[in-house]
Protein backbone atom coordinates (compact mmCIF):
# COMPACT_ATOMS: atom_id res chain seq x y z
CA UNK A 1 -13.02 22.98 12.17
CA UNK A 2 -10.84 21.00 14.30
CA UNK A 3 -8.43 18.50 12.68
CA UNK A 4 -9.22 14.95 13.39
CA UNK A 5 -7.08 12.61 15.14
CA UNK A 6 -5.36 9.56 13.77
CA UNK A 7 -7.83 7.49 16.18
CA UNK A 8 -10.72 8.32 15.05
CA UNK A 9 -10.32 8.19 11.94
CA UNK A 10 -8.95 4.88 11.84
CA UNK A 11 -12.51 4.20 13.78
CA UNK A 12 -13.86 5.61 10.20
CA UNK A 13 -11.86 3.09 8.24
CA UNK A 14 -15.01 1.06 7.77
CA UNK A 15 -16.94 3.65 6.77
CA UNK A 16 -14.72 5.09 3.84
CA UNK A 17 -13.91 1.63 2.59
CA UNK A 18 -17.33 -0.21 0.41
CA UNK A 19 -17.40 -3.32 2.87
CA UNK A 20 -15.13 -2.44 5.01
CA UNK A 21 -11.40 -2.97 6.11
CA UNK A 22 -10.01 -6.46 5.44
CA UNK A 23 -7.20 -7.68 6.84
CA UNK A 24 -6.97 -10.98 5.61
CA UNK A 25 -6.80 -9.14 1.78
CA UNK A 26 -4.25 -6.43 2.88
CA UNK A 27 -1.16 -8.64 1.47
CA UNK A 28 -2.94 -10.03 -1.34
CA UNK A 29 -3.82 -5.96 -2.51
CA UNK A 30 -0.49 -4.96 -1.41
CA UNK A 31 1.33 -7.29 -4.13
CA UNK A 32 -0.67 -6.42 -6.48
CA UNK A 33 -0.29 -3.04 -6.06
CA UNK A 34 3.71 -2.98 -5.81
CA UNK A 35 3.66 -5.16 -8.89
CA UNK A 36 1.51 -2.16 -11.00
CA UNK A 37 3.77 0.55 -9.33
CA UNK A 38 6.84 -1.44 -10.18
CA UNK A 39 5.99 -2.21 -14.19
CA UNK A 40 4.74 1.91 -14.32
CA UNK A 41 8.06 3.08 -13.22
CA UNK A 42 9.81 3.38 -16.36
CA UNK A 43 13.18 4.57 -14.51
CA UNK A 44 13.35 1.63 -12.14
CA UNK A 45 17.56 1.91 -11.08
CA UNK A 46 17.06 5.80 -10.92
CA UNK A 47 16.64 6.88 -7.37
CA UNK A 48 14.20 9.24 -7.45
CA UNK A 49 10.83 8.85 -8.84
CA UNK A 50 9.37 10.10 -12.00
CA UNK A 51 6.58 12.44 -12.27
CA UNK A 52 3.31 11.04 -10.95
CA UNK A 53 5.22 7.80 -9.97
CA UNK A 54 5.76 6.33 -6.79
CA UNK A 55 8.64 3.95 -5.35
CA UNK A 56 6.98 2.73 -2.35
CA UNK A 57 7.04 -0.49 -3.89
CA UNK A 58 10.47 -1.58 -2.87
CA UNK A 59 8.90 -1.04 1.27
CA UNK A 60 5.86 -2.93 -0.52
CA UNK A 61 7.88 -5.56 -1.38
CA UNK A 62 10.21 -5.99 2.18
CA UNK A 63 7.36 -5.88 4.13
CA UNK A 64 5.42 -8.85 1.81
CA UNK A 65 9.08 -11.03 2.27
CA UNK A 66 8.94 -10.20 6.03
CA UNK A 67 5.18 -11.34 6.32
CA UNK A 68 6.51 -14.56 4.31
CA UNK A 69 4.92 -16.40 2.01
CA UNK A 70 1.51 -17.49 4.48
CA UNK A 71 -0.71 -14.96 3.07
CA UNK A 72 -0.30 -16.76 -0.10
């Protein structure tokens, strides 16, 4: 079976997600979700990650202080 491009299946975005994509929510999620990732890290001045934890939320957080504070 053919692998499917990054196209279409961002044209199957709506599909996956129960009421589909929202972009007006995306920041909203996305602090909430660096501020979980950020209080499960247990080693949070080690540079890599623990097992099963992630440290995407230091990009999480940039990204939200380049968006600003209009989201809010």
């Amino acid at each position: 079976m053919p692998r499917k491009n990054r196209a279409y299946k961002k044209g199957e975005l709506h599909q996956q997600i129960q009421g589909g994509y929202h972009p007006d929510k995306i920041c909203l999620l996305l602090d909430t979700a660096s501020k979980h990732a950020a209080n499960a890290d247990q080693n949070a001045t080690g540079y890599y990650p623990d097992r099963m934890i992630t440290k995407v939320y230091y990009l999480a957080e940039q990204l939200l202080q380049v968006l600003g504070n209009n989201w809010r």
